[in-house]
N, C-alpha and C. Protein backbone atom coordinates (compact mmCIF):
# COMPACT_ATOMS: atom_id res chain seq x y z
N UNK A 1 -9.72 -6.97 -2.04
CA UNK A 1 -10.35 -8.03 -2.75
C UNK A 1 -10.28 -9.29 -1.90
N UNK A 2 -11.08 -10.05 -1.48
CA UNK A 2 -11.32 -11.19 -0.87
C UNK A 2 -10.89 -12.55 -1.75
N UNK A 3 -10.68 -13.40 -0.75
CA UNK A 3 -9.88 -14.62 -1.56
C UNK A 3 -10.81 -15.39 -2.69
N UNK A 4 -11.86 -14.86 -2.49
CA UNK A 4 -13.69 -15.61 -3.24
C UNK A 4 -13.07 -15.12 -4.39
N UNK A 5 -13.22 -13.94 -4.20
CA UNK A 5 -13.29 -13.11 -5.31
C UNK A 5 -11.91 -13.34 -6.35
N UNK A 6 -10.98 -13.72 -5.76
CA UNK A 6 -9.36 -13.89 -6.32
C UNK A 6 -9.48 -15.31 -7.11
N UNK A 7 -9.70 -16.54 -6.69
CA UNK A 7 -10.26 -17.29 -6.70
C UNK A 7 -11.13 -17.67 -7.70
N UNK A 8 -12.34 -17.40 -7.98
CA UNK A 8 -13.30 -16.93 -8.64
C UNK A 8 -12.84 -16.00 -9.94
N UNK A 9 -12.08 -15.03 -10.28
CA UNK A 9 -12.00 -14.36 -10.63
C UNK A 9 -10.30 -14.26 -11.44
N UNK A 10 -9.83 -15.02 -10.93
CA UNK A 10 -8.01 -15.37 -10.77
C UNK A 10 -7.60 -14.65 -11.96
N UNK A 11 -7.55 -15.29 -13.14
CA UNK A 11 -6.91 -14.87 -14.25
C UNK A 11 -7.39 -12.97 -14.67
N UNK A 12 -7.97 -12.72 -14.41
CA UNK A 12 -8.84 -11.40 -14.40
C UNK A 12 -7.88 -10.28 -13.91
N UNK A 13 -7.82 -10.74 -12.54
CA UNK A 13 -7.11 -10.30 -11.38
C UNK A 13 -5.49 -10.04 -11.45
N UNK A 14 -4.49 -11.48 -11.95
CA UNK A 14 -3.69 -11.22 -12.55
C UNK A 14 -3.27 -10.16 -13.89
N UNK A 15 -4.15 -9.92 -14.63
CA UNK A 15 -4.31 -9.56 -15.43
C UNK A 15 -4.01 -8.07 -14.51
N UNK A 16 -4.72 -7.50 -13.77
CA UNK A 16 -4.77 -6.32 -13.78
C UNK A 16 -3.54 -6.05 -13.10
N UNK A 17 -3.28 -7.12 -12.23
CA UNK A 17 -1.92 -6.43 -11.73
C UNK A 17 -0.28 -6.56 -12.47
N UNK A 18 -0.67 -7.42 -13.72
CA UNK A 18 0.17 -7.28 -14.62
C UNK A 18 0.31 -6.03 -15.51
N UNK A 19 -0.63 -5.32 -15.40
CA UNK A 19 -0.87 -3.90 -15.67
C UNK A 19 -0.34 -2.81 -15.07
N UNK A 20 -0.29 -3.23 -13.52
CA UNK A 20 0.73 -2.05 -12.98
C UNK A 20 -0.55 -1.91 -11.73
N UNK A 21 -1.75 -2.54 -11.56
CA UNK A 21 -2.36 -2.47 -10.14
C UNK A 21 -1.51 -3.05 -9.16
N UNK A 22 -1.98 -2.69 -7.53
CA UNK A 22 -1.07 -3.30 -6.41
C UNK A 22 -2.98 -3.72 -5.96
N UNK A 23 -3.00 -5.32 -6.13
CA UNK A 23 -4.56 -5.41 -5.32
C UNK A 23 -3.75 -6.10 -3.84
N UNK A 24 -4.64 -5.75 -2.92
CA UNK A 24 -5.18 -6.27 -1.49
C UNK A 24 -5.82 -7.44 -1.61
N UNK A 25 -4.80 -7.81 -1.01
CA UNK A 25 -6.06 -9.67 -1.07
C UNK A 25 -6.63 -9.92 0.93
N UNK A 26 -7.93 -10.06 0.97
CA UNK A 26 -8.09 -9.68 2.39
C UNK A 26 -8.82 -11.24 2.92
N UNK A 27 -8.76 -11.49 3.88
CA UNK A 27 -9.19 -12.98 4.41
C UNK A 27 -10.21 -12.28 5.78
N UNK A 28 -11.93 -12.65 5.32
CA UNK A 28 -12.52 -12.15 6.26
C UNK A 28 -12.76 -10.20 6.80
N UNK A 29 -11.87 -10.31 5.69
CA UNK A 29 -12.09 -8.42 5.84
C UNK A 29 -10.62 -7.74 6.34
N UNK A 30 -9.69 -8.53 6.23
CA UNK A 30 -8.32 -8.08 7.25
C UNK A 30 -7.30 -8.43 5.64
N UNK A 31 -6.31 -7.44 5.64
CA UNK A 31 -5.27 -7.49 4.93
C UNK A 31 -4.35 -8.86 4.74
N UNK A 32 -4.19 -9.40 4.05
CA UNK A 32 -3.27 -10.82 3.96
C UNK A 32 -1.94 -11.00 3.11
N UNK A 33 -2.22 -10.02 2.07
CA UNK A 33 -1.18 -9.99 1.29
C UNK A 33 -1.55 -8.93 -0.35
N UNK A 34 -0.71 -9.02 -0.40
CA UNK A 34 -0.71 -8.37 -2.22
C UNK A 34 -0.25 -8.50 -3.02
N UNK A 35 -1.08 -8.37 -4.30
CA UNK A 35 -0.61 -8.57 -5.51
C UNK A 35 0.03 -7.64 -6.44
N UNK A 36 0.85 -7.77 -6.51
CA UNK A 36 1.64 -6.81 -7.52
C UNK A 36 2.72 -7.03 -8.68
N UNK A 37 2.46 -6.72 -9.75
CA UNK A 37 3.61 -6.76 -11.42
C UNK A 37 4.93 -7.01 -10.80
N UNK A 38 5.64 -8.10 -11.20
CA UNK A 38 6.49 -8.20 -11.03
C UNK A 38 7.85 -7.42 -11.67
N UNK A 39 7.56 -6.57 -12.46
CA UNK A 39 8.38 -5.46 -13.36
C UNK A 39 7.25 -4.70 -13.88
N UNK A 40 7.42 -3.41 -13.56
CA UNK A 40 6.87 -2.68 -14.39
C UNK A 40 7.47 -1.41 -14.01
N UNK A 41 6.69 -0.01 -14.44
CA UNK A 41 7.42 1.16 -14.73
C UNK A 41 6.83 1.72 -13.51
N UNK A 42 7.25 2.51 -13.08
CA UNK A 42 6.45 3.56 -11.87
C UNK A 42 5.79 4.11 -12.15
N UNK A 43 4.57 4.07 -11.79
CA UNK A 43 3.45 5.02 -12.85
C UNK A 43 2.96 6.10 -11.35
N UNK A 44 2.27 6.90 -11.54
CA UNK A 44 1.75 8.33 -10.35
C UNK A 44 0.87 7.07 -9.79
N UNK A 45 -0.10 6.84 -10.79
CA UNK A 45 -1.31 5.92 -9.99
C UNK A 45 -0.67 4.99 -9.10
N UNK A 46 0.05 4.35 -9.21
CA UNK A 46 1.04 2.97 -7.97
C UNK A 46 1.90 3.91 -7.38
N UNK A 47 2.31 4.74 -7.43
CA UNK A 47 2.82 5.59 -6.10
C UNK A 47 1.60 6.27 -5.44
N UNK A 48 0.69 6.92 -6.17
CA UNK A 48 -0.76 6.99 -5.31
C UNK A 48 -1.05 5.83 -4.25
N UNK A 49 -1.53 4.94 -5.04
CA UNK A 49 -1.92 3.52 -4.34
C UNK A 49 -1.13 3.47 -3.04
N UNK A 50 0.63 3.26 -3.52
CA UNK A 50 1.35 2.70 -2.48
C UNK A 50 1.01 4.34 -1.14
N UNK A 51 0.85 5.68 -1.64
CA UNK A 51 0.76 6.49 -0.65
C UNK A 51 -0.26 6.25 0.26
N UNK A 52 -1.86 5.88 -0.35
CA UNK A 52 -2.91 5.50 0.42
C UNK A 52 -2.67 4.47 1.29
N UNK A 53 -1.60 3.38 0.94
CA UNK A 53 -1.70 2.34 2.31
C UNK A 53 -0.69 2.83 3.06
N UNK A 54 -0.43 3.57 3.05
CA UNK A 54 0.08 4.18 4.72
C UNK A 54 -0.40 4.32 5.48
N UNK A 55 -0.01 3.64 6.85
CA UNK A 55 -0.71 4.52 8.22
C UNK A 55 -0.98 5.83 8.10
N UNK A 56 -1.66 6.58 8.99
CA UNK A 56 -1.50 7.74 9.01
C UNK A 56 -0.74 8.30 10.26
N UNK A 57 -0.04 9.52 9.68
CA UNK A 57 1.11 10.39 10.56
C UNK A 57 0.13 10.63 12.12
N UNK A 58 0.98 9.92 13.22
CA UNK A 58 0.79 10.43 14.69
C UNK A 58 1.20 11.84 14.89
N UNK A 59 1.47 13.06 14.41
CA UNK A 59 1.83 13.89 14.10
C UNK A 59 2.40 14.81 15.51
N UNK A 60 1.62 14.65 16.64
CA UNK A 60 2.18 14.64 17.76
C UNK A 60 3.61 14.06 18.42
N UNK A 61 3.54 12.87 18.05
CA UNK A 61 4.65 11.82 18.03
C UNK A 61 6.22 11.95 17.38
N UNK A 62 5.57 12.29 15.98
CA UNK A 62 6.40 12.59 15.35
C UNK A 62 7.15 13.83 15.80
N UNK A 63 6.78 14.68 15.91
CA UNK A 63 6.73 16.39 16.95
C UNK A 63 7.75 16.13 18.26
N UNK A 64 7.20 14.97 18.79
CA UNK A 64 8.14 14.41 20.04
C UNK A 64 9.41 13.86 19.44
N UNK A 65 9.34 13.16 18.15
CA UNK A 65 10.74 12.57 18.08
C UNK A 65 11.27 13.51 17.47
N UNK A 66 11.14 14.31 16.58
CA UNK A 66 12.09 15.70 15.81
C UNK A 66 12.67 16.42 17.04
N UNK A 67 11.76 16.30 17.84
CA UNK A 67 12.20 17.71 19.56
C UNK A 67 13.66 17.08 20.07
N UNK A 68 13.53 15.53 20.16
CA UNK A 68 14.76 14.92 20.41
C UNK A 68 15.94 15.38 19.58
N UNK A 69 15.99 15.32 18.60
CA UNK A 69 17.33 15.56 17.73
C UNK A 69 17.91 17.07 17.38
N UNK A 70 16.48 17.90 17.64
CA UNK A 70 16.98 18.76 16.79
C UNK A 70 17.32 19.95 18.09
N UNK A 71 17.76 21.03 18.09
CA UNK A 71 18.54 22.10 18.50
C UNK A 71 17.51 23.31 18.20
N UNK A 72 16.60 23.90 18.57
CA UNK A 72 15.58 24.54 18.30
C UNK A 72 16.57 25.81 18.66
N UNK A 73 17.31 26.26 19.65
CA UNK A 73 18.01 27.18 19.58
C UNK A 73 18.65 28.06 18.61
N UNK A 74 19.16 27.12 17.72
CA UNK A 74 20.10 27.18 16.82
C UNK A 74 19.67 28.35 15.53
């Protein structure tokens, strides 16, 4: 959601994330910050949410750092 739109829209917006949304507030199209309930319950949908803003797994990388620790012998 863009700052226009936050802005413009404010009490609305609060509203939803007093509900248990996590919104994206973006400046120009780039991530800036977020809004999120200051108490609420863990719901699937906000652990969804929070799963989608993850990077995604270098999976190669990751492959390289497990090779370090682990004992494949064993």
């Amino acid at each position: 959601m863009s700052t226009r739109e936050l802005r413009n829209n404010g009490g609305e917006i609060v509203d939803r994330a007093a509900r248990g949304e996590q919104i994206t507030i973006t400046r120009s199209g780039k991530p800036v910050a977020r809004l999120s309930p200051l108490h609420s319950e863990l719901t699937a949908d906000a652990v969804l949410e929070q799963f989608r803003s993850l990077e995604p797994v270098d999976y190669e990388a990751f492959r390289a750092d497990v090779d370090q620790f682990i004992d494949w012998e064993l």
